[in-house]
C-alpha atoms as a PDB file:
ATOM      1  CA  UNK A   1    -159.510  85.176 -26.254  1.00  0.00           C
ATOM      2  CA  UNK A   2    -163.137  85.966 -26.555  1.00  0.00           C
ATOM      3  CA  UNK A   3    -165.779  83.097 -26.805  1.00  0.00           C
ATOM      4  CA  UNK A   4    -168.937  83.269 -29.486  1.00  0.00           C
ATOM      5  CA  UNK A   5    -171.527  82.116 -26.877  1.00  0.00           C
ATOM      6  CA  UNK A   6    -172.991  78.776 -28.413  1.00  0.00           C
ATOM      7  CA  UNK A   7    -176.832  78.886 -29.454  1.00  0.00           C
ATOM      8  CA  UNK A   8    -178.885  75.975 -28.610  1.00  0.00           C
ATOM      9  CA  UNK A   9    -179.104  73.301 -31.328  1.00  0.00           C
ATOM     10  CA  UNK A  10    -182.281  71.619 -32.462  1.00  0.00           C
ATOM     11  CA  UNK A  11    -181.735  69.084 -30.600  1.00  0.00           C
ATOM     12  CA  UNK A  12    -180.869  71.059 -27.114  1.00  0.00           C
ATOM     13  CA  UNK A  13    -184.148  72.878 -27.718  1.00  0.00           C
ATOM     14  CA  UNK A  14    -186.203  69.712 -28.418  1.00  0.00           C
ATOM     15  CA  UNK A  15    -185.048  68.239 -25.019  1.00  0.00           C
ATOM     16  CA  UNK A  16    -185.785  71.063 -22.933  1.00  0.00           C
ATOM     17  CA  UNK A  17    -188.938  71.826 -24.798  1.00  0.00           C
ATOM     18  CA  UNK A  18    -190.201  68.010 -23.921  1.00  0.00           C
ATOM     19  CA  UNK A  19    -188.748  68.464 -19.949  1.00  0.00           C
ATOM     20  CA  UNK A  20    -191.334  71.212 -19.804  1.00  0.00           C
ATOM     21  CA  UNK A  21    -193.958  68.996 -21.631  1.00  0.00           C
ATOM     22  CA  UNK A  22    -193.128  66.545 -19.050  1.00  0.00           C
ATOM     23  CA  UNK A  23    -193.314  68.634 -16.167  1.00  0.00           C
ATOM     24  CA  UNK A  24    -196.648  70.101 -16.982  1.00  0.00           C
ATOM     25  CA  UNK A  25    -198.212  67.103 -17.531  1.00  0.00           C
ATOM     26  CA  UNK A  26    -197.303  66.256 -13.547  1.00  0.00           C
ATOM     27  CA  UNK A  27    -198.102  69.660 -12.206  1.00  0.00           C
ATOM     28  CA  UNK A  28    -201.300  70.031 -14.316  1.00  0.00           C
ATOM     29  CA  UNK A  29    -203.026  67.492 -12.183  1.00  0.00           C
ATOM     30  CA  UNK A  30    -202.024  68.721  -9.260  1.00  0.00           C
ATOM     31  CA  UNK A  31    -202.802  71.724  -9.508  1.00  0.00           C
ATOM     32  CA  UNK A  32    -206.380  71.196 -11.174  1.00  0.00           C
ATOM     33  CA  UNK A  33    -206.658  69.056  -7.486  1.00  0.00           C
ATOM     34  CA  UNK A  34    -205.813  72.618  -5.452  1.00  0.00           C
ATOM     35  CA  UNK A  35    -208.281  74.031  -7.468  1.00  0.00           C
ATOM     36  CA  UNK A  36    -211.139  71.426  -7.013  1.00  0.00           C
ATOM     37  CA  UNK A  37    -210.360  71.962  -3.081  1.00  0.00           C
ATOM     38  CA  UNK A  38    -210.337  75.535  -3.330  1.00  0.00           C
ATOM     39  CA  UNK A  39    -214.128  75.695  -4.965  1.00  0.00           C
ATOM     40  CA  UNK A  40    -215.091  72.513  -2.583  1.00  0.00           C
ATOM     41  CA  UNK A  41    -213.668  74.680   0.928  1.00  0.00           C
ATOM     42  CA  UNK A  42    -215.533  77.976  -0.908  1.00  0.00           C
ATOM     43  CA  UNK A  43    -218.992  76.200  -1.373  1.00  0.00           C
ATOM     44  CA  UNK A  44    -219.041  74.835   2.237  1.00  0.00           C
ATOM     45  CA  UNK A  45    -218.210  78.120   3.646  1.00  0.00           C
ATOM     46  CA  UNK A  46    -221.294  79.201   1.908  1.00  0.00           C
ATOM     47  CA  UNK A  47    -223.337  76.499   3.267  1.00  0.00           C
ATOM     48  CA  UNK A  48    -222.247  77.388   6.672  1.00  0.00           C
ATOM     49  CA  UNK A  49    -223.671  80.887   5.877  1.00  0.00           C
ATOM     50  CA  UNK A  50    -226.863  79.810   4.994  1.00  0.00           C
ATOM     51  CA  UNK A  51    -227.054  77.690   8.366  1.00  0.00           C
ATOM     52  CA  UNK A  52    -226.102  80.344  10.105  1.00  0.00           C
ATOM     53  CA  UNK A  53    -229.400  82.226   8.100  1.00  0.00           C
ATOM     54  CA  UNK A  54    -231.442  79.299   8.966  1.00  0.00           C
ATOM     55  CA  UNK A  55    -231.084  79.401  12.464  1.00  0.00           C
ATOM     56  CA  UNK A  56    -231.744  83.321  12.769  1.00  0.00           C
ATOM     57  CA  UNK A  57    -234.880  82.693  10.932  1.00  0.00           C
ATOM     58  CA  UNK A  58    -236.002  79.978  13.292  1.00  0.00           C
ATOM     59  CA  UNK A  59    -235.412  82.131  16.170  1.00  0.00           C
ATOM     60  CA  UNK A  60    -237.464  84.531  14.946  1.00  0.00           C
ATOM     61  CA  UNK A  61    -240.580  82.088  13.811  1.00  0.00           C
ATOM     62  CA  UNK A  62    -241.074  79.842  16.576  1.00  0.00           C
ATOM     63  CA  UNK A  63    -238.826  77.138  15.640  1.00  0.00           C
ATOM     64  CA  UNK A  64    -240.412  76.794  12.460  1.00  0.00           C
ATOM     65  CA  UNK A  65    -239.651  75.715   9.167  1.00  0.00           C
ATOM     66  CA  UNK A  66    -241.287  77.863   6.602  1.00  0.00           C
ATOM     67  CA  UNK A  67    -243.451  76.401   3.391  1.00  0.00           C
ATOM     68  CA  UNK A  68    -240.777  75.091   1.140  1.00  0.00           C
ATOM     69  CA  UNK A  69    -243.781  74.674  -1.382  1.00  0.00           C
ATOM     70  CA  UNK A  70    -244.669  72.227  -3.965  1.00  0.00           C
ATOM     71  CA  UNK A  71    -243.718  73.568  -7.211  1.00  0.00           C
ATOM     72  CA  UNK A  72    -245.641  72.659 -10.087  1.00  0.00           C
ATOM     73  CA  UNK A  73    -244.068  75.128 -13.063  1.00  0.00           C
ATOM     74  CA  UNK A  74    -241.569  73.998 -15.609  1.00  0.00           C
ATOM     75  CA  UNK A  75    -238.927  76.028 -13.289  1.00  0.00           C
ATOM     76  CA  UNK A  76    -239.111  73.670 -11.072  1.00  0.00           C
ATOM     77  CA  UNK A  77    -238.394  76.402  -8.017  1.00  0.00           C
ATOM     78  CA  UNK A  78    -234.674  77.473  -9.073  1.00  0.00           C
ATOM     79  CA  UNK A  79    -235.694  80.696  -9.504  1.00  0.00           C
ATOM     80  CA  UNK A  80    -234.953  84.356  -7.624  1.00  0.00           C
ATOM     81  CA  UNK A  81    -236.564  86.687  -9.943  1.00  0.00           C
ATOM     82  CA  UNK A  82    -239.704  86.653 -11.926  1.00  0.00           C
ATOM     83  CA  UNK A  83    -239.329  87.173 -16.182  1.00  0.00           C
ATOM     84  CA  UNK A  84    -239.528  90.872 -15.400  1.00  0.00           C
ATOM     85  CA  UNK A  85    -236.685  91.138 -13.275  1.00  0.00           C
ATOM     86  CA  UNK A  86    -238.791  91.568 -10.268  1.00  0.00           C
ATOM     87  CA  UNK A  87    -237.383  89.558  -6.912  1.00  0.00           C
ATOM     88  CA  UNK A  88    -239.714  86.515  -6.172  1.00  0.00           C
ATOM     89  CA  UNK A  89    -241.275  86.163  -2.617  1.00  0.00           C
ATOM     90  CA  UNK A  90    -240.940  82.683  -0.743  1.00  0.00           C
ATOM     91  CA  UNK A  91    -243.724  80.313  -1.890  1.00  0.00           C
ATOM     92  CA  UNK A  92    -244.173  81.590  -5.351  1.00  0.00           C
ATOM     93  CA  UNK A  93    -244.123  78.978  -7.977  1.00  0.00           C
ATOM     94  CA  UNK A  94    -241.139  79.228  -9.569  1.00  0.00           C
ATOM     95  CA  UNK A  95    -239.408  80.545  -5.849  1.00  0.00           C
ATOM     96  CA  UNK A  96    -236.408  78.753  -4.768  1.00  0.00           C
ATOM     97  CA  UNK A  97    -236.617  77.636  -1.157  1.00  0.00           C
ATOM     98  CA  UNK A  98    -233.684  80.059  -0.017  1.00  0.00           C
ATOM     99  CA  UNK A  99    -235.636  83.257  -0.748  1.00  0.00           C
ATOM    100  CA  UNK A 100    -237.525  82.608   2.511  1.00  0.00           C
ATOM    101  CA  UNK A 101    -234.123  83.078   4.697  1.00  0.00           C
ATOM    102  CA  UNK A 102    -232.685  85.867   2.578  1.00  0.00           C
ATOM    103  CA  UNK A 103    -233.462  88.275   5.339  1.00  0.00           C
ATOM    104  CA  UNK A 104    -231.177  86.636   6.810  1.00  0.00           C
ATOM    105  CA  UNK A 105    -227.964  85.528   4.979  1.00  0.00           C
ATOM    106  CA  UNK A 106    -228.072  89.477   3.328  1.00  0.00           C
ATOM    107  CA  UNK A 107    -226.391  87.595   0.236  1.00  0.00           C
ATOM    108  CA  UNK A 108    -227.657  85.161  -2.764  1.00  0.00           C
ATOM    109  CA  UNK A 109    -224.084  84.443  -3.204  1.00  0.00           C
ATOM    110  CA  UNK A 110    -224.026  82.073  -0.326  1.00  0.00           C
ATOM    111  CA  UNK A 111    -226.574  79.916  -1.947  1.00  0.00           C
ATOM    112  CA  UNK A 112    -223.992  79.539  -4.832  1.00  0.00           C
ATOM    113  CA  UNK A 113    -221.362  76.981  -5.625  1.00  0.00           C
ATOM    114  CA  UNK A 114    -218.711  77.315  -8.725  1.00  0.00           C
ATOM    115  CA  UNK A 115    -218.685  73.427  -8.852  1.00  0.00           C
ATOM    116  CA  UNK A 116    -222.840  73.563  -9.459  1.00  0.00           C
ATOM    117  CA  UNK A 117    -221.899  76.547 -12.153  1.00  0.00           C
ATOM    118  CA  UNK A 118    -220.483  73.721 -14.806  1.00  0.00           C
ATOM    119  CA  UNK A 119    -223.699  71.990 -14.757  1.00  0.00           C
ATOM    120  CA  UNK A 120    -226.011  75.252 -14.608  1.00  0.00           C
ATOM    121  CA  UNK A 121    -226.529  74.890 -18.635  1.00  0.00           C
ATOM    122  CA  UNK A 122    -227.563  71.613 -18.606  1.00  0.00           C
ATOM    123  CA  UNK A 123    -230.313  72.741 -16.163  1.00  0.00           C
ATOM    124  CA  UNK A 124    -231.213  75.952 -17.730  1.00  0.00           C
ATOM    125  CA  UNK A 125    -231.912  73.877 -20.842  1.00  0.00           C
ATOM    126  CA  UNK A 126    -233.887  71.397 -19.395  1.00  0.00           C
ATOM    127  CA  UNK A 127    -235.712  73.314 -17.479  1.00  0.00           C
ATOM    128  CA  UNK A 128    -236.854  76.082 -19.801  1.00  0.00           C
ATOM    129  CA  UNK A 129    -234.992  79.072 -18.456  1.00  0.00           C
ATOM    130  CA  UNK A 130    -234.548  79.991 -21.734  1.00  0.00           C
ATOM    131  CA  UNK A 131    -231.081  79.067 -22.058  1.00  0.00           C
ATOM    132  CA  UNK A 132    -229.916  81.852 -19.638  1.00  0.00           C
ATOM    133  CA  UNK A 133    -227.988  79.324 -16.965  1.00  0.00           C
ATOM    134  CA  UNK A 134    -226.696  82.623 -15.124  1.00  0.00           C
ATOM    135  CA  UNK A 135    -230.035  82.639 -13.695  1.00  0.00           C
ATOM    136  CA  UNK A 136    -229.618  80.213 -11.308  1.00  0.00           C
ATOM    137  CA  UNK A 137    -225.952  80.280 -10.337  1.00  0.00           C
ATOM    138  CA  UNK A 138    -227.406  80.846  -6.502  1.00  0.00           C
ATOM    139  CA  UNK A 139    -229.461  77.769  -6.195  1.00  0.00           C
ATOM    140  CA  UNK A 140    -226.907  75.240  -5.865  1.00  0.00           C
ATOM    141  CA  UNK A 141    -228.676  73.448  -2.886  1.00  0.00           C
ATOM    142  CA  UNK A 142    -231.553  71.396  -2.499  1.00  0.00           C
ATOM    143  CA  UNK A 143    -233.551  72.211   0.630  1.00  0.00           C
ATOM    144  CA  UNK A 144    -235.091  68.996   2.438  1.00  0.00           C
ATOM    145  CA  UNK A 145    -238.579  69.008   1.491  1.00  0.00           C
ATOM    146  CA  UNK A 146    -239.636  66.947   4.458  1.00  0.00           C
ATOM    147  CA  UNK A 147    -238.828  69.923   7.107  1.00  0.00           C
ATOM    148  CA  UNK A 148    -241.805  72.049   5.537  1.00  0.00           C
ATOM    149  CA  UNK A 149    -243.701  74.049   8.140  1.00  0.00           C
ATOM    150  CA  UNK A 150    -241.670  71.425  10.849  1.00  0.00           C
ATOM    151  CA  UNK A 151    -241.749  73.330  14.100  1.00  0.00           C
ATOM    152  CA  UNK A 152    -237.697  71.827  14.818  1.00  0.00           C
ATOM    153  CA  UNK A 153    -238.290  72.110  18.486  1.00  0.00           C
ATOM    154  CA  UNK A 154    -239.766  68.503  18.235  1.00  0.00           C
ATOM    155  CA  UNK A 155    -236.870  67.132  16.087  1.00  0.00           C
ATOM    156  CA  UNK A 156    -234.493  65.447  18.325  1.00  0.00           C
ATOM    157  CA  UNK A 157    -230.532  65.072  17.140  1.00  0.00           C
ATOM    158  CA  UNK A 158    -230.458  67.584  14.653  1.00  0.00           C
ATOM    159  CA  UNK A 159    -226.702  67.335  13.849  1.00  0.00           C
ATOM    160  CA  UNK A 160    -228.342  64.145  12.313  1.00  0.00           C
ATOM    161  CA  UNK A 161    -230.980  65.727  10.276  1.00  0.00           C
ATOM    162  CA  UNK A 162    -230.015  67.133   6.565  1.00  0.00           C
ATOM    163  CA  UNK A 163    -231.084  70.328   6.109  1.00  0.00           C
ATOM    164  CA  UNK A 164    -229.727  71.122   2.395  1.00  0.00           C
ATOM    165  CA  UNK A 165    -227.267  69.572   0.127  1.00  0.00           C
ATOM    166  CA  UNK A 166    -225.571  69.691  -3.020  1.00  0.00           C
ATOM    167  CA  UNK A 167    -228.449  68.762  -5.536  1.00  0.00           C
ATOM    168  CA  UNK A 168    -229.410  69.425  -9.048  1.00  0.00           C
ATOM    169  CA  UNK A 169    -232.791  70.013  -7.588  1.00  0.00           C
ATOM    170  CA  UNK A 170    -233.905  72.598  -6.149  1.00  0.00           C
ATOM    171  CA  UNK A 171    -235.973  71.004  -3.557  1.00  0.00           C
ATOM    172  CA  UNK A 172    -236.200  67.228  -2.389  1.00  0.00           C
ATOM    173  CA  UNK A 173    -239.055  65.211  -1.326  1.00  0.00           C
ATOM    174  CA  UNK A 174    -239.297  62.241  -3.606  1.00  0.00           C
ATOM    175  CA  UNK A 175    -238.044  59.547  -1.193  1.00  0.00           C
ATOM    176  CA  UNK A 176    -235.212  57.489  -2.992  1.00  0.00           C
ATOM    177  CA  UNK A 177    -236.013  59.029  -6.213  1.00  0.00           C
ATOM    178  CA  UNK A 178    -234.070  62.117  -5.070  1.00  0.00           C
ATOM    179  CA  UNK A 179    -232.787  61.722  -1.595  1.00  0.00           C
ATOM    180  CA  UNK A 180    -229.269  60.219  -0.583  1.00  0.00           C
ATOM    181  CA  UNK A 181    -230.791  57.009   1.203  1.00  0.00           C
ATOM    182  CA  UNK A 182    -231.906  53.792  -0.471  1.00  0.00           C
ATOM    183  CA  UNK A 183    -234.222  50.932   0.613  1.00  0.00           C
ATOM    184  CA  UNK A 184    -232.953  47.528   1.282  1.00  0.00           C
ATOM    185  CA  UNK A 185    -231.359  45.769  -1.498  1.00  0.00           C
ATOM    186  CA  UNK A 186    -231.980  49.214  -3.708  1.00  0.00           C
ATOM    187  CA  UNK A 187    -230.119  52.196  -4.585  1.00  0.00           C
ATOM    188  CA  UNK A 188    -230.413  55.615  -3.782  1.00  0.00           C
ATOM    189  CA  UNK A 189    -231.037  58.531  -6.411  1.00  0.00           C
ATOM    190  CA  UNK A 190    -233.124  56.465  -8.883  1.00  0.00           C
ATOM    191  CA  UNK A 191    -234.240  59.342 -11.550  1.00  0.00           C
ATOM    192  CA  UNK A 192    -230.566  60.244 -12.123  1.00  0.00           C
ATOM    193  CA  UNK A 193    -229.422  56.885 -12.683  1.00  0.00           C
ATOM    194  CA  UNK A 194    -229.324  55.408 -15.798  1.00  0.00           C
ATOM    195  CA  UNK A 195    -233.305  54.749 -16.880  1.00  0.00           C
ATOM    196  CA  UNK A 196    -234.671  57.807 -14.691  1.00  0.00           C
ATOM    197  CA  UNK A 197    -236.192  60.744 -16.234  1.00  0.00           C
ATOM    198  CA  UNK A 198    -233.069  63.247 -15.388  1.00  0.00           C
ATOM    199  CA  UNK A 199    -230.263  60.607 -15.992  1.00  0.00           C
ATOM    200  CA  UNK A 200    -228.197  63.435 -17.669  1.00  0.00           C
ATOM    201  CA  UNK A 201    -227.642  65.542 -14.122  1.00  0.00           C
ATOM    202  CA  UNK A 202    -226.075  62.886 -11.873  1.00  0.00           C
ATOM    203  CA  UNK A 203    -222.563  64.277 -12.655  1.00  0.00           C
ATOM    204  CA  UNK A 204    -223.758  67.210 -10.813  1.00  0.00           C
ATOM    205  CA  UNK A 205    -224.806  65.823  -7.668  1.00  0.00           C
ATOM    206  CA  UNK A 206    -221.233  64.384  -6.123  1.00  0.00           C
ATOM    207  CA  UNK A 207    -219.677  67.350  -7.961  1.00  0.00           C
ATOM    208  CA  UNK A 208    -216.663  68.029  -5.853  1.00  0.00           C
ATOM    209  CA  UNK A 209    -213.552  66.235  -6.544  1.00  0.00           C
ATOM    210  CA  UNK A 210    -214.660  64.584  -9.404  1.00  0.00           C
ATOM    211  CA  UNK A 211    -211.971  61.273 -10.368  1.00  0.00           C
ATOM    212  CA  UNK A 212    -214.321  59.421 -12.730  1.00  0.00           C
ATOM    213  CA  UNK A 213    -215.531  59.785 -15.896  1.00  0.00           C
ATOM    214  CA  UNK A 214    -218.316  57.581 -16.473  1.00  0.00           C
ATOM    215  CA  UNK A 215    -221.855  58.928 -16.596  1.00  0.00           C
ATOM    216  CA  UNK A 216    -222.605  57.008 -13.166  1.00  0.00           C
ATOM    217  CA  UNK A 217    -219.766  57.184 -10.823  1.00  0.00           C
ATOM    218  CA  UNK A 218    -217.996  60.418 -10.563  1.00  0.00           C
ATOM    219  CA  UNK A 219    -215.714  59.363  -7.951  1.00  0.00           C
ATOM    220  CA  UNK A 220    -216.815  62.662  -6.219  1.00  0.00           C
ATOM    221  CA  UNK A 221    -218.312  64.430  -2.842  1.00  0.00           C
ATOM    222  CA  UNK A 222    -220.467  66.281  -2.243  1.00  0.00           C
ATOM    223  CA  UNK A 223    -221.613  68.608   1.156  1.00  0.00           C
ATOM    224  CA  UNK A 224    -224.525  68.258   3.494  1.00  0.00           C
ATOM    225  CA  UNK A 225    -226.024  71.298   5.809  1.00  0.00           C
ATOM    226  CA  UNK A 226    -226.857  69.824   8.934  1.00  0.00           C
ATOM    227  CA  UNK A 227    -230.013  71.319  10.871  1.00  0.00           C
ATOM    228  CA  UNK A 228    -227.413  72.193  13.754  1.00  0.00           C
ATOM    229  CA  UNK A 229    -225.709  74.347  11.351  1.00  0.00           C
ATOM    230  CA  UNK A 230    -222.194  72.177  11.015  1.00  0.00           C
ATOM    231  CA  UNK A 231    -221.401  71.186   7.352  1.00  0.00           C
ATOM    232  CA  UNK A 232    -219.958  67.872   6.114  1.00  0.00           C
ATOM    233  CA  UNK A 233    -218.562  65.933   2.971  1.00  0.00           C
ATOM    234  CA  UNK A 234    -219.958  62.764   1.805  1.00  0.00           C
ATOM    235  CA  UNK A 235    -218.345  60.676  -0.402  1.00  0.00           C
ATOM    236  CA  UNK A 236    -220.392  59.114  -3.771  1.00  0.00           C
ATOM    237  CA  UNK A 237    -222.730  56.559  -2.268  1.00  0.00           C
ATOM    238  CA  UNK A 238    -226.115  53.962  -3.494  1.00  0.00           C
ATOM    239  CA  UNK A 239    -227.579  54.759  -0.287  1.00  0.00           C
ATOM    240  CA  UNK A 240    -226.745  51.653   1.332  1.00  0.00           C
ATOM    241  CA  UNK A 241    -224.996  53.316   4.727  1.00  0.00           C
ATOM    242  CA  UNK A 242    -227.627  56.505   4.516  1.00  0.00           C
ATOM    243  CA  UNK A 243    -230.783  56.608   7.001  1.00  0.00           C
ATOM    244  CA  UNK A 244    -233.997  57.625   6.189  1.00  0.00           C
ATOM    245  CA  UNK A 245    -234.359  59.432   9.335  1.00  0.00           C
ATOM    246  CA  UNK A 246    -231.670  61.642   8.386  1.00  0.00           C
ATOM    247  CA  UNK A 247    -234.683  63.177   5.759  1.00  0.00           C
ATOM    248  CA  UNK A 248    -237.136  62.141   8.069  1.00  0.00           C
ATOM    249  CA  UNK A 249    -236.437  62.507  11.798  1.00  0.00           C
ATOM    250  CA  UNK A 250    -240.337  62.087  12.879  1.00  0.00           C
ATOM    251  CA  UNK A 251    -241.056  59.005  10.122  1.00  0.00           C
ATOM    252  CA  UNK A 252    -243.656  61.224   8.783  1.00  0.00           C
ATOM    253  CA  UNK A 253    -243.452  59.932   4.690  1.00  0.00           C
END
């Protein structure tokens, strides 16, 4: 005798329509984690690349960092090109610091980060870019302003000297105001906490990993260039465990 095959009921289709629900809401997670790591492993690969630019560029000036410059323009030194589309040249006011190595890493992309790309409106907004946050999707890093013109030949330990990190910045040299180390009984990172002048862009400093939602504690990482060239993770920190010497290897600020 031949069978009718049964259709699901309501109530058959309800149950394996909330198993799915169910099962998406543990994979989601998970796989939002895999991502995080992905872009994380991808943005220190980069920063490895622009060591590796770094030290070809010493080699062929002495040992010598170049003028990471003072910038005094409402760009605040993010930028590659001029308003005219025309490629900026290291130490031009608006420059960002990695244009003086790009002989050298061949690619802008290697400055770039997709975790720094979520908070790129935020800075072109801030910052007067005019909105357009594409503009500085390869200036993710913040170059240690304290190495300027440093011939590196009289640094000693440079796998403990920062040479970039991740940074909403472009460029650091502001002591605790926007460096990873904090005086005694002080924090680190005081104009992006809440009070300082650019409290809205700490989320974007420990921007890997993020677990935390408050405006203050993101839970996060984020990834320090080394002068030796080796990259590392640090996890979210006040400063308390960070060296000044790591800025400032010759205690010249």
């Amino acid at each position: 005798m031949t069978r009718t095959p049964r259709a699901f009921t309501l109530i058959e289709l309800l149950v394996v329509i909330s198993i799915i629900a169910v099962l998406m809401a543990i994979l989601m997670p998970a796989l939002a984690r895999v991502k995080d790591q992905a872009r994380d492993q991808a943005c220190r690969a980069n920063l490895k690349g622009v060591g590796l630019g770094i030290m070809m560029y010493l080699q062929d000036n002495d040992f010598t960092m170049p003028d990471f410059h003072t910038h005094s323009g409402n760009t605040n030194g993010h930028l590659w090109w001029d308003a005219a589309g025309n490629p900026l040249k290291a130490g031009a006011d608006m420059a960002y610091w990695g244009i003086a190595f790009y002989e050298y890493t061949k690619e802008r992309e290697v400055f770039g980060c997709a975790a720094f790309r979520n908070f790129c409106e935020t800075l072109a907004k801030d910052l007067l870019y005019g909105g357009d946050h594409k503009l500085i999707y390869t200036s993710a890093y913040a170059g240690n302003g304290w190495l300027t013109k440093e011939n590196t030949i009289r640094i000693p330990r440079h796998s403990e000297v920062i040479m970039a990190h991740d940074h909403m910045e472009p460029r650091i040299e502001n002591s605790t105001a926007d460096m990873l180390y904090a005086n005694p009984g002080g924090v680190n990172l005081t104009h992006y906490r809440q009070g300082g002048g650019r409290d809205n862009w700490y989320r974007g400093i420990f921007r890997h990993n993020i677990r935390r939602s408050g405006n203050f504690e993101t839970g996060g990482t984020l990834n320090i260039l080394w002068l030796d060239g080796h990259v590392t993770s640090m996890n979210e920190t006040n400063g308390e465990e960070v060296p000044k010497r790591w800025y400032d290897p010759l205690d010249k600020n």
